[in-house]
Protein backbone atom coordinates (compact mmCIF):
# COMPACT_ATOMS: atom_id res chain seq x y z
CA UNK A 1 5.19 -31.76 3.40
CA UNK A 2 2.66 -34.86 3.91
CA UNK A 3 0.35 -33.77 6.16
CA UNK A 4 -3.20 -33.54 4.21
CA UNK A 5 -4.22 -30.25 2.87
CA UNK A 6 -0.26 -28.67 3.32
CA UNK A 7 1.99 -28.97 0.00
CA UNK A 8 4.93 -27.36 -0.32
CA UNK A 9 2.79 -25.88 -3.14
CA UNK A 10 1.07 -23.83 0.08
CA UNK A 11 4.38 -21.70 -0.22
CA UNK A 12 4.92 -21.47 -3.96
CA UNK A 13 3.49 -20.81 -6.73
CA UNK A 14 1.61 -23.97 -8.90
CA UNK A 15 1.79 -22.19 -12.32
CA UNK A 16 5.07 -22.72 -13.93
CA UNK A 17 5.07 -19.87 -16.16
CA UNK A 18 4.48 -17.08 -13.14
CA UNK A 19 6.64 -19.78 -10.74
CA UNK A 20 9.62 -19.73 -13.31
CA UNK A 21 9.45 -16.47 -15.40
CA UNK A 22 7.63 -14.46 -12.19
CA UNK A 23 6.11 -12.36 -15.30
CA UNK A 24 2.47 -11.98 -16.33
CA UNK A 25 1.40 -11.58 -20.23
CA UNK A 26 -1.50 -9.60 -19.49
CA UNK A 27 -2.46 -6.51 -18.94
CA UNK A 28 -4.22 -5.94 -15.56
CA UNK A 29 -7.81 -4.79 -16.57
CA UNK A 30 -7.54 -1.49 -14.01
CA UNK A 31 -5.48 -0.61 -17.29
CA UNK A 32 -8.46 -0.02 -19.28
CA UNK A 33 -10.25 3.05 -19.17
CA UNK A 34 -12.52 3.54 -16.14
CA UNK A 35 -15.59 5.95 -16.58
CA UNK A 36 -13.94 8.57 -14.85
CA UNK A 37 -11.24 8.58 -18.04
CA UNK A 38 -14.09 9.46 -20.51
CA UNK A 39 -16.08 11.71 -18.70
CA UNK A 40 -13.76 14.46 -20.68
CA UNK A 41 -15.98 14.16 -23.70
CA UNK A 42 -18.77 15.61 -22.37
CA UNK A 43 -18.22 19.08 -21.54
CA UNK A 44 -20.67 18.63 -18.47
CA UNK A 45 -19.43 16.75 -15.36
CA UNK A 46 -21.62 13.61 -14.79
CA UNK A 47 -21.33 14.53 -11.15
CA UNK A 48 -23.25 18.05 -11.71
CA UNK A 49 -26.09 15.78 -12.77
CA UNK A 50 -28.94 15.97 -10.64
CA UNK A 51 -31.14 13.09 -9.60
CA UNK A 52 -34.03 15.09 -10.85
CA UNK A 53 -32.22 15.55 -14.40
CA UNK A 54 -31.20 11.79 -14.59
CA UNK A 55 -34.67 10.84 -14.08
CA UNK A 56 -35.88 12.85 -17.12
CA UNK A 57 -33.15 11.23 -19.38
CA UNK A 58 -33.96 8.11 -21.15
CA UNK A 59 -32.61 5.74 -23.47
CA UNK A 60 -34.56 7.53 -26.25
CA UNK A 61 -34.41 10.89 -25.19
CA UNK A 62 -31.09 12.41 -24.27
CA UNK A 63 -29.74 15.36 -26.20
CA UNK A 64 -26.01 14.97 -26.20
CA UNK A 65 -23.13 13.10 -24.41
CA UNK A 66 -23.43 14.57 -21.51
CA UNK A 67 -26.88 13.52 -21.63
CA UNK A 68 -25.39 10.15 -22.36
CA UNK A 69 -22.54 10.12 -19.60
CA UNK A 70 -25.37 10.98 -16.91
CA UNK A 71 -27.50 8.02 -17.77
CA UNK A 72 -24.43 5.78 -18.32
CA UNK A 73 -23.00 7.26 -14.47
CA UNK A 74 -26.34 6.58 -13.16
CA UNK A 75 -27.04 2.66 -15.13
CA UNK A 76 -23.09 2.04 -13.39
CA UNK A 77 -24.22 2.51 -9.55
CA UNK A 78 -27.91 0.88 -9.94
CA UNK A 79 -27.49 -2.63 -8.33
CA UNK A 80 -28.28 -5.14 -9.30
CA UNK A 81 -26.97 -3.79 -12.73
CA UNK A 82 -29.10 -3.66 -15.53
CA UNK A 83 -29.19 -6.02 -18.18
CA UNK A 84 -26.54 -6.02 -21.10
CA UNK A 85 -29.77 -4.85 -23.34
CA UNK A 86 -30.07 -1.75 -21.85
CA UNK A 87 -25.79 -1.54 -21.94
CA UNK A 88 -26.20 -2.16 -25.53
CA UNK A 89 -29.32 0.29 -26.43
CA UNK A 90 -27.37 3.20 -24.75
CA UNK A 91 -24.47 1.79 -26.45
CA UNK A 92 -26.23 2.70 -30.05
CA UNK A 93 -28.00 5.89 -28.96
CA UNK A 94 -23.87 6.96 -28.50
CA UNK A 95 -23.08 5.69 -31.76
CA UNK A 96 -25.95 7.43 -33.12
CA UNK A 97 -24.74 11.08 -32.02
CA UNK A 98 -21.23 10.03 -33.71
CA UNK A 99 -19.19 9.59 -30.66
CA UNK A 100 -17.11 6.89 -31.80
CA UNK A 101 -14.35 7.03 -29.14
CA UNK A 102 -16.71 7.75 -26.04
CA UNK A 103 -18.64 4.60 -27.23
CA UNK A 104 -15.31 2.41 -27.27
CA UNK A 105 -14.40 3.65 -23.84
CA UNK A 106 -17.92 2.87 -22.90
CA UNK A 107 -17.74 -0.90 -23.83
CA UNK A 108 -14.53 -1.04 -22.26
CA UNK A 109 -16.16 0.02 -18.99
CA UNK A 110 -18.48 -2.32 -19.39
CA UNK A 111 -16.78 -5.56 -20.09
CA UNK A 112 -13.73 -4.85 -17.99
CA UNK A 113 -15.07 -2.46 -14.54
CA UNK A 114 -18.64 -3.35 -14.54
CA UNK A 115 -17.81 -6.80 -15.59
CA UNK A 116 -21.36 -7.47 -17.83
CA UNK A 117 -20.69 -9.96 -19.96
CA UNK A 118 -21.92 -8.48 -23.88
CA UNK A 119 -23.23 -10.41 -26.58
CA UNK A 120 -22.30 -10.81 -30.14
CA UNK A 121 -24.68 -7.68 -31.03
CA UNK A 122 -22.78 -5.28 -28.43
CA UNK A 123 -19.40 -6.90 -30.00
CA UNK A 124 -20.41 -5.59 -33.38
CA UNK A 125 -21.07 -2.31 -32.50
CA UNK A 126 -18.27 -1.96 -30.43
CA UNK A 127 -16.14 -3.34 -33.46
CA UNK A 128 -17.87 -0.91 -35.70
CA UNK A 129 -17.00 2.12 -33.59
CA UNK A 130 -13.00 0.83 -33.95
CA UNK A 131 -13.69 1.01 -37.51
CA UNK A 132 -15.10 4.15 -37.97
CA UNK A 133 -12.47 5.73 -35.32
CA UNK A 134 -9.44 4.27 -36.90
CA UNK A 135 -8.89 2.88 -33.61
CA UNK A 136 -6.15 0.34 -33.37
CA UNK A 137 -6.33 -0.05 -29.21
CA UNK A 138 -8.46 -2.99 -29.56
CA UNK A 139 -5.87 -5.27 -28.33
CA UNK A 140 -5.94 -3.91 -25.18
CA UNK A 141 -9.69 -4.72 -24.58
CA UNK A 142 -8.43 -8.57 -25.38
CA UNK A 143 -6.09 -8.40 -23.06
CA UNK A 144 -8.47 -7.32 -19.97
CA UNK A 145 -10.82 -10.04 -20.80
CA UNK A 146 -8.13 -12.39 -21.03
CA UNK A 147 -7.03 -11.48 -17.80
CA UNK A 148 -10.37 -11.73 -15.91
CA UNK A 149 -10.67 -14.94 -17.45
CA UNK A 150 -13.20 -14.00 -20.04
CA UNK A 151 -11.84 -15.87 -22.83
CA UNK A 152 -14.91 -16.52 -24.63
CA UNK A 153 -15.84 -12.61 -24.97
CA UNK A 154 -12.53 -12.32 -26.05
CA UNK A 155 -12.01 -14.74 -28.64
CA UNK A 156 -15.61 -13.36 -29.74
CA UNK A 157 -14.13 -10.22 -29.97
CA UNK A 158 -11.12 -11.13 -31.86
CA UNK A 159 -13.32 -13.09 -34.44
CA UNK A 160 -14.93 -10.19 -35.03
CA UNK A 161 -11.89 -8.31 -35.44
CA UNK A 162 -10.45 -10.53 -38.25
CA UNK A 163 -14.25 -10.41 -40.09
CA UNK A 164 -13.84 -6.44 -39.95
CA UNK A 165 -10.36 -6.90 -41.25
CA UNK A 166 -8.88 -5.65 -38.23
CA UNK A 167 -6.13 -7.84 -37.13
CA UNK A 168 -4.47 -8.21 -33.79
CA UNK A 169 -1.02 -7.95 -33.40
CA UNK A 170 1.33 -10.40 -31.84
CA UNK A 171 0.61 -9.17 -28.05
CA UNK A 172 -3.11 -9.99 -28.48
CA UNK A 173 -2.75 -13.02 -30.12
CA UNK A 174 -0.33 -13.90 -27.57
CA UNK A 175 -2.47 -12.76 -24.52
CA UNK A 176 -5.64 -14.85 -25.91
CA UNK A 177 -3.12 -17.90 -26.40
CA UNK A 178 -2.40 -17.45 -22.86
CA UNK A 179 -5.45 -17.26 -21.55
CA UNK A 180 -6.96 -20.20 -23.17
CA UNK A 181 -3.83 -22.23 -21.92
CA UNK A 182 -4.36 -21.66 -18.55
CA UNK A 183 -7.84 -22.46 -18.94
CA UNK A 184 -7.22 -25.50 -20.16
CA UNK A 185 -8.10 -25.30 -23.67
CA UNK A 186 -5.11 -25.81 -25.14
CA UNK A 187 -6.27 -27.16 -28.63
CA UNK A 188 -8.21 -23.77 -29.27
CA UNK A 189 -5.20 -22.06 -28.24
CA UNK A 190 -2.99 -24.20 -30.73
CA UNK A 191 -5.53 -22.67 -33.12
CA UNK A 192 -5.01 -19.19 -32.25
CA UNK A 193 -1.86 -19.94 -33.43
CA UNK A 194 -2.92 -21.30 -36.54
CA UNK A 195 -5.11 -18.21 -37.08
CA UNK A 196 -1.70 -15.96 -36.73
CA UNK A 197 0.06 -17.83 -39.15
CA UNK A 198 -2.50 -17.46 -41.35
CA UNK A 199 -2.90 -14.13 -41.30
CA UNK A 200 0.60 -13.66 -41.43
CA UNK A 201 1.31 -12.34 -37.83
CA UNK A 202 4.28 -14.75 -37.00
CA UNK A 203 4.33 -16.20 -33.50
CA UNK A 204 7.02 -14.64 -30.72
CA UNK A 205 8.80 -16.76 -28.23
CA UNK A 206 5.77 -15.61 -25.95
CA UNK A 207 3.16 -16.92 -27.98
CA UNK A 208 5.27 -20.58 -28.16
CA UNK A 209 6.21 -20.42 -24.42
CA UNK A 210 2.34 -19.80 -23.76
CA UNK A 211 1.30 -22.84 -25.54
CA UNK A 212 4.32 -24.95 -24.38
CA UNK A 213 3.00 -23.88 -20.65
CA UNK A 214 -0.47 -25.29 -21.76
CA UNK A 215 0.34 -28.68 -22.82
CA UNK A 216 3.05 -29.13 -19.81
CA UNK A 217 0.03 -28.22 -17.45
CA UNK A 218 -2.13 -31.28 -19.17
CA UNK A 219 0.88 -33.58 -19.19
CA UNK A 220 0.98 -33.47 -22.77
CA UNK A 221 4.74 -33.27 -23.14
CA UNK A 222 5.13 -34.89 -26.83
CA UNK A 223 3.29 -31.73 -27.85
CA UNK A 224 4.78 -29.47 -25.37
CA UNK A 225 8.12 -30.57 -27.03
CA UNK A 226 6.72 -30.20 -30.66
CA UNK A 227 6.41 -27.03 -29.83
CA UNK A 228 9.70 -26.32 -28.58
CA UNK A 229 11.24 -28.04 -31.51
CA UNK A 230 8.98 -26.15 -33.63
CA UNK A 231 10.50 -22.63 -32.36
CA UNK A 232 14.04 -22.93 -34.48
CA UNK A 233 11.82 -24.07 -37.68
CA UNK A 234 10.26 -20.28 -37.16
CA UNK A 235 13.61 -18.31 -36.50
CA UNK A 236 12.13 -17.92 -32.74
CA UNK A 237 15.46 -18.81 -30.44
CA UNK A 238 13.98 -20.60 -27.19
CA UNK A 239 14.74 -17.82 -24.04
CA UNK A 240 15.06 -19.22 -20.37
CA UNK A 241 11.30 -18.98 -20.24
CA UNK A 242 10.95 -21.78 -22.96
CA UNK A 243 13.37 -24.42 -21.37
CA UNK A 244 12.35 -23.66 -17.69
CA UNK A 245 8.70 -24.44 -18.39
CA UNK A 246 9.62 -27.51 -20.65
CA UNK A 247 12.21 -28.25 -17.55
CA UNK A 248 9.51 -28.08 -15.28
CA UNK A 249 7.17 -30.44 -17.35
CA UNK A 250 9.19 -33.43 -17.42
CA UNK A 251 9.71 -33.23 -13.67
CA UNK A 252 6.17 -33.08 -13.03
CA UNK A 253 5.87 -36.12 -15.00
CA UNK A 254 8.59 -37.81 -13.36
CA UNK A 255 10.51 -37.70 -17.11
CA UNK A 256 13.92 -36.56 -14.44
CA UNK A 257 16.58 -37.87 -17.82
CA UNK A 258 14.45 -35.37 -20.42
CA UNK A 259 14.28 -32.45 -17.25
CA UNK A 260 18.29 -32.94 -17.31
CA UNK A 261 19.28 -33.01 -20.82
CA UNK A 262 17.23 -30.03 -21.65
CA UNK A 263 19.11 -28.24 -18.32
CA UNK A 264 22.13 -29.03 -19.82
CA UNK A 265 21.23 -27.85 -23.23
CA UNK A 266 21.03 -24.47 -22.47
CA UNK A 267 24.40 -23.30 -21.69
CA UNK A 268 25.44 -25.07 -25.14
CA UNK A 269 22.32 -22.50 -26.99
CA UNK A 270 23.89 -19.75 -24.95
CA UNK A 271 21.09 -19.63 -22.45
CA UNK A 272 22.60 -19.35 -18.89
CA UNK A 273 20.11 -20.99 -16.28
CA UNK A 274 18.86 -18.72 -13.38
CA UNK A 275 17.69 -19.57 -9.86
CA UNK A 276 14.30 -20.81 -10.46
CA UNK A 277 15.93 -22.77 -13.49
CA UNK A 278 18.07 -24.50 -10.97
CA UNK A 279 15.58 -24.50 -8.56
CA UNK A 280 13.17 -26.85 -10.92
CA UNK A 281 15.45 -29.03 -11.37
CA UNK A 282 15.77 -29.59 -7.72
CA UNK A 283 12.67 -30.09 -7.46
CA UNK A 284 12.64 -32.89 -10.25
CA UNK A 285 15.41 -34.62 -8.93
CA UNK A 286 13.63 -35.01 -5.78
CA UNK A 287 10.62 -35.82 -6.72
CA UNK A 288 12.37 -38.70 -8.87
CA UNK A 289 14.40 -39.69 -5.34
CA UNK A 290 17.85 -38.57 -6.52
CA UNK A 291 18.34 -36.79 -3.36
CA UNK A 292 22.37 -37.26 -4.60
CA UNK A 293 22.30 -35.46 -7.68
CA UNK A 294 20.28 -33.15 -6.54
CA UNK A 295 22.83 -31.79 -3.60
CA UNK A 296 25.72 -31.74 -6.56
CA UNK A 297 23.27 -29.55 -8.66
CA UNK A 298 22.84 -27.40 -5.60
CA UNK A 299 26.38 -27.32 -5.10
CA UNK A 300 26.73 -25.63 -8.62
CA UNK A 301 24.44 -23.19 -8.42
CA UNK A 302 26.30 -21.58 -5.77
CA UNK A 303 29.65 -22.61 -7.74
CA UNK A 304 28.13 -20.39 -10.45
CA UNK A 305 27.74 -17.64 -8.51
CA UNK A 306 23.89 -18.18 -7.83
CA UNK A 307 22.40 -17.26 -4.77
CA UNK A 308 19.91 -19.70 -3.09
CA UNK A 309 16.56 -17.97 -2.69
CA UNK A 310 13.47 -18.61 -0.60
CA UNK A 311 11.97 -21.17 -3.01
CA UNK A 312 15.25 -23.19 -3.58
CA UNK A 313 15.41 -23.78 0.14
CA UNK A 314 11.89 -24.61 0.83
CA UNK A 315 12.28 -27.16 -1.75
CA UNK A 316 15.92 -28.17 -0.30
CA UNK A 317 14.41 -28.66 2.67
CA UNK A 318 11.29 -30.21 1.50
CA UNK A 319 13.53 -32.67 -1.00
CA UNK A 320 15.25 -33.92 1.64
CA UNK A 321 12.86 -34.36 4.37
CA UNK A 322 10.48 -36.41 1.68
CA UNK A 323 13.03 -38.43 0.77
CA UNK A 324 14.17 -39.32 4.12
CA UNK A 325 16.82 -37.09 4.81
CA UNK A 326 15.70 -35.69 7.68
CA UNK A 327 19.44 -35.55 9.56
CA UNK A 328 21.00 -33.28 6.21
CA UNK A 329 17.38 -30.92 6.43
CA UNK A 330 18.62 -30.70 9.82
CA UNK A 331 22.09 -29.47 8.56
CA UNK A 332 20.78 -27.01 6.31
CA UNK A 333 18.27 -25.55 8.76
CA UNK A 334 21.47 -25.00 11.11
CA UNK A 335 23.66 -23.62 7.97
CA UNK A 336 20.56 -21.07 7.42
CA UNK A 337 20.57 -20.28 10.61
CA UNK A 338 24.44 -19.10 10.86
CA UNK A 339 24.46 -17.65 7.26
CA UNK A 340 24.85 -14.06 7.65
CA UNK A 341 21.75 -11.74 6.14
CA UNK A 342 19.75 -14.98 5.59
CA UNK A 343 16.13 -13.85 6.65
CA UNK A 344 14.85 -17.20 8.26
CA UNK A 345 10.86 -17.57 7.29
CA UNK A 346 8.50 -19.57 9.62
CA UNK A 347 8.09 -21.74 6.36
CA UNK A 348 11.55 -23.53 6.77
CA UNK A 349 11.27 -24.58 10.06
CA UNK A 350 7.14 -25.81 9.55
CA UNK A 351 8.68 -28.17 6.56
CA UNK A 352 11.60 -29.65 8.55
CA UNK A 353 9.10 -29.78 11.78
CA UNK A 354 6.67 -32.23 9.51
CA UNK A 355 9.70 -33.93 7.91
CA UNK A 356 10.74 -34.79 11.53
CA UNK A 357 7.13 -35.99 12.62
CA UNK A 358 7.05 -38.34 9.53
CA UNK A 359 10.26 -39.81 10.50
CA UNK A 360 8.83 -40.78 14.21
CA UNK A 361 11.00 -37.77 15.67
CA UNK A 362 8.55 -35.52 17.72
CA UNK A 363 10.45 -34.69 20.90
CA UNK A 364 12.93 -33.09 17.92
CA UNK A 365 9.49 -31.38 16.13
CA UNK A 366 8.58 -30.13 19.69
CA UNK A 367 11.66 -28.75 20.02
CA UNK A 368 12.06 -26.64 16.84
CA UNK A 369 8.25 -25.81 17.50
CA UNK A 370 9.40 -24.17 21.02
CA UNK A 371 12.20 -22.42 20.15
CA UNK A 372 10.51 -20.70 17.58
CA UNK A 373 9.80 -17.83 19.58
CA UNK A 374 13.64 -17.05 20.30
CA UNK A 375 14.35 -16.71 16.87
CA UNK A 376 11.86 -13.85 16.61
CA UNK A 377 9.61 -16.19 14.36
CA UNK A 378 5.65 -16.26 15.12
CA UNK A 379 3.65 -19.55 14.91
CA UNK A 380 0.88 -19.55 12.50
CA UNK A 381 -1.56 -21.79 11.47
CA UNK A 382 0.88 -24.55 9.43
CA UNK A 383 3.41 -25.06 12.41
CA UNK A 384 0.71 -25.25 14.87
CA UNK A 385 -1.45 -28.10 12.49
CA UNK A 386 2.10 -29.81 12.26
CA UNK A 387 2.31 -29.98 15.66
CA UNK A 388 -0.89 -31.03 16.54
CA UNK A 389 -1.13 -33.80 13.68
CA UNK A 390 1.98 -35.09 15.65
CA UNK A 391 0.57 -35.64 18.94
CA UNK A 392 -2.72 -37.21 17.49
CA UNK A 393 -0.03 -39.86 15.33
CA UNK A 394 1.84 -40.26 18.85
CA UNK A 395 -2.11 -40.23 21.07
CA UNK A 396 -1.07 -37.64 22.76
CA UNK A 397 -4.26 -36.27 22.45
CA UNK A 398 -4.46 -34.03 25.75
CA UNK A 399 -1.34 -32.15 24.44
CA UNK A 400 -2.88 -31.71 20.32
CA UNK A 401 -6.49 -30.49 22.42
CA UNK A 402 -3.79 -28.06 24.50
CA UNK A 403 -2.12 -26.72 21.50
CA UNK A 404 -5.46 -26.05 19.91
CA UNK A 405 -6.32 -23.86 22.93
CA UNK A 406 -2.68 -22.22 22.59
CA UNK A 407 -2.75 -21.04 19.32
CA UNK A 408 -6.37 -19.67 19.51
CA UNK A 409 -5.31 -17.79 22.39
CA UNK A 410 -2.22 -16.45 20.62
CA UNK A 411 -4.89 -15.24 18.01
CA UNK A 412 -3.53 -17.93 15.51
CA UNK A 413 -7.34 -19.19 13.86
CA UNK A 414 -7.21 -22.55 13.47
CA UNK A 415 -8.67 -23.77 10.11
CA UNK A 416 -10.30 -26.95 7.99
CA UNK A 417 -6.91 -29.02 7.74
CA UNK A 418 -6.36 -28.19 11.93
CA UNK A 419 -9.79 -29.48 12.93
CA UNK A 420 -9.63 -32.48 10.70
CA UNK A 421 -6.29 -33.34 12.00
CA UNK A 422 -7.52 -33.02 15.86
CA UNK A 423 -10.86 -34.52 14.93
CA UNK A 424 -9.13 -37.86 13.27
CA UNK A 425 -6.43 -38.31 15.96
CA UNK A 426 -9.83 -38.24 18.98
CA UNK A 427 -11.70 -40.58 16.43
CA UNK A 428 -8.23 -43.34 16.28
CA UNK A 429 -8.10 -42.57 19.89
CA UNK A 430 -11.58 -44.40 20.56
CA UNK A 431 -12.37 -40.49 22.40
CA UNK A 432 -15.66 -40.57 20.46
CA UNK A 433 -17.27 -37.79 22.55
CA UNK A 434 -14.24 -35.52 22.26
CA UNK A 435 -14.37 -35.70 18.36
CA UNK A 436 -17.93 -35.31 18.60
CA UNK A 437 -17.83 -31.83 20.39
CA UNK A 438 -14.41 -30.75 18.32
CA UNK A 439 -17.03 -31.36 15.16
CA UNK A 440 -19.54 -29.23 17.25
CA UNK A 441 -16.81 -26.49 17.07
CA UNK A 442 -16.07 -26.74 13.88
CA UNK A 443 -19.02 -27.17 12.20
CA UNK A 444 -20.38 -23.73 14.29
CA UNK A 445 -17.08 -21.76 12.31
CA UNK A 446 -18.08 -22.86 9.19
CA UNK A 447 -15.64 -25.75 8.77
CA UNK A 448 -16.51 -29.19 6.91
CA UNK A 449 -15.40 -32.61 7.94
CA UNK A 450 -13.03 -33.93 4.56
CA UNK A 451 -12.98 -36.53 2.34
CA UNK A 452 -10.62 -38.97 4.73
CA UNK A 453 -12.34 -37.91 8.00
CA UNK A 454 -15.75 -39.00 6.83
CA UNK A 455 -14.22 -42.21 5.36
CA UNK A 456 -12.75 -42.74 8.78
CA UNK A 457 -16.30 -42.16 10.03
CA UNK A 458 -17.74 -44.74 8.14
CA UNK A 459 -15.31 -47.11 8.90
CA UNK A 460 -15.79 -46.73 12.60
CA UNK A 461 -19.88 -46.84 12.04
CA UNK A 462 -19.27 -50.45 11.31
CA UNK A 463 -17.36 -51.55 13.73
CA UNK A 464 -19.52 -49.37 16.85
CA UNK A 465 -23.14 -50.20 15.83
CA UNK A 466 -23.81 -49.99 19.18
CA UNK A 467 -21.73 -45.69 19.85
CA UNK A 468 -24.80 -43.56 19.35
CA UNK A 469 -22.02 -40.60 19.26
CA UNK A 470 -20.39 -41.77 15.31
CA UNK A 471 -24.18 -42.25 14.25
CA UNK A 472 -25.07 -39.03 15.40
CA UNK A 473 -22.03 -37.16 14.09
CA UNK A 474 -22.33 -39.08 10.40
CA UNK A 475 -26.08 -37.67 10.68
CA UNK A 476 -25.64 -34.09 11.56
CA UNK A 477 -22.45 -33.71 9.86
CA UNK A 478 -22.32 -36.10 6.57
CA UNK A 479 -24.35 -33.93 4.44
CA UNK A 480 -22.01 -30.75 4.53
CA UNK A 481 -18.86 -33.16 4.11
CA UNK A 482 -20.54 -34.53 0.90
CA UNK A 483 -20.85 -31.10 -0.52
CA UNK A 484 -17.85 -29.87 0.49
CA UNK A 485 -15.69 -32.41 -1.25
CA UNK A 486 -18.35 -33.29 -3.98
């Protein structure tokens, strides 16, 4: 969809490897062990601890765990929390009464439920107390961070780990690859890798598909390839995963001949492409304008015994309608419509709806928009923007200032992209003390002019010297558009 601020990526996913594989490599930190998991060490309940007993316990003073436990239980609910120091003395004063495995569930409450961030000293004793328990659950800890986007803690941690001789399995490498990856730091993760070989943990398809993800993100599809190529060096056959998110690399770089012939490839390495396989492709194709090929390939899918899902037809649609193909959207919307146990989405009709107002057709947008209603669909936000960025394109500005009314009083908020939309079509419009009060509005629900309204703005400042009303809206308003968009 082109209006500004509404992708199609407002209706899918922008990460290939959850878009394609709809899986998630790590472990969701409400995994870990909460304090109320460990409280079974003491043989006290930290909730029979009195406020007048917590007060007397101290970081140098307690007895036993449950001593321990009720300071802990109390440190937890003081906001704002105390400082990782205090974590860590506590920390040692468990460690010094020899409760290894109430001090590892401890730090794990800490880094992953309080969410402190430790230092290298809390690491170490924390790595000791995995020692001195045999304790081999390590990798789970790795995994949380990892997943709260904690990477640094965690490749901290798992330095540690390999100077204590403890080392990871695959599954933690693999979840610190991961994380790294979608942080961007790709080349650290291509060490991680290094470090496994090393250390003779051999990489799984996971840990290659991770990476392979990473590079595709950065447009770095040389190495993204390397990679793959690398995989049947190792014994590590590529699985749907690895030539979906390689697929969906080269169509993001427009590389539509490389998307294909790795599509093709996999029936040959007995991988059989699923739906969001075939759906990336479509996606590729029409992104590289072969709006041809791309109705053949979704022609096989269904040849093949695939079943068009949500995301294939929001990107149908979408295809077709950005590649001027309004008429066949048109045709598919109706074919959705008739095909029996096809739940219809207010998505499909908000794409074809835009496609329709690019292509100068908004009697046809108004239309759709209107029926909408007696197909048991609900408006929200994107249809009614749609709409309204229509009439400003067409000045129909009385009818885009009566649809903003509408949908407000259909309890449908409008948001940043709606204002900006109404607020440019009144400033083209020469209605300079409509967009001035529409600003007023906005600005008092918290919304910011954006980067191409305040250009507009400053375009129109010198060609009005004289309009008090742009001068005055550039001055009240400029300085919350700069730091919005800065």
């Amino acid at each position: 969809m082109k209006i500004k601020g509404f992708s199609l990526g407002h209706f899918l996913s922008s990460s290939p490897i959850t878009y394609v594989s709809g899986k998630s490599l790590l472990l969701p930190h409400s995994s870990l062990p909460s304090l109320s998991f460990f409280r079974h060490f003491g043989s006290k309940s930290v909730s029979n601890c009195n406020s007048r007993e917590k007060m007397k316990l101290g970081l140098g003073n307690f007895r036993n765990l449950d001593d321990a436990l009720c300071l802990y239980d109390d440190m937890s609910r003081t906001r704002p929390l105390p400082s990782v120091k205090l974590f860590t003395q506590l920390l040692s004063r468990v460690v010094n009464l020899k409760e290894y495995s109430a001090a590892i569930h401890l730090f794990e409450d800490i880094c992953c439920n309080l969410g402190i961030s430790v230092d290298a000293y809390t690491m170490t004793i924390a790595m000791n107390c995995y020692c001195l328990s045999n304790r081999v659950d390590y990798g789970a800890l790795v995994c949380g961070l990892c997943n709260l986007s904690r990477w640094g803690e965690a490749k901290m941690l798992l330095k540690m780990m390999i100077d204590h001789k403890i080392y990871p399995n695959v599954i933690t490498f693999s979840s610190l690859v991961d994380a790294l990856c979608k942080e961007g730091l790709v080349d650290e993760a291509e060490d991680v890798v290094r470090i496994m070989k090393q250390k003779n943990v051999n990489p799984n398809v996971v840990s290659y598909n991770s990476l392979m993800d990473g590079y595709c993100l950065q447009g770095r599809m040389n190495e993204a390839r390397n990679v793959f190529d690398s995989m049947a060096s190792k014994n590590v056959a590529p699985d749907i995963w690895s030539y979906s998110i390689l697929i969906n690399g080269y169509c993001k770089k427009k590389k539509i001949d490389d998307a294909m012939r790795m599509f093709r490839e996999m029936p040959r390495k007995g991988v059989k492409p699923d739906v969001a396989t075939y759906t990336t492709v479509l996606q590729g194709l029409f992104l590289g304008g072969r709006c041809s090929k791309a109705l053949e390939i979704f022609e096989e899918m269904q040849a093949v015994g695939l079943k068009p899902n949500f995301y294939t037809y929001c990107n149908m649609l979408d295809g077709l309608c950005g590649n001027g193909q309004v008429e066949r959207a048109l045709l598919l919307l109706d074919e959705l419509e008739h095909k029996e146990g096809e739940h219809l989405h207010i998505a499909y009709y908000s794409i074809v709806m835009d496609g329709l107002i690019e292509a100068k057709k908004l009697d046809l947008a108004r239309a759709i928009f209107s029926d909408l209603a007696s197909k048991g669909l609900e408006a929200n936000v994107v249809p009614y923007t749609i709409m309204i960025k229509g009439c400003c394109q067409n000045g129909l500005l009385e009818e885009a200032k009566d649809l903003l009314r509408k949908m407000e009083q259909a309890s449908v908020l409008p948001d940043r992209i709606t204002y900006n939309c109404i607020v440019q079509g009144n400033l083209k419009g020469g209605k300079y003390e409509d967009a001035a009060k529409l600003f007023e509005e906005m600005d008092a629900k918290g919304f910011s002019l954006d980067a191409s309204t305040f250009e507009l703005l400053l375009g129109l400042l010198g060609t009005t010297e004289q309009n008090p009303t742009i001068l005055k809206m550039i001055q009240k308003l400029a300085p919350n558009a700069l730091k919005q968009d800065s």
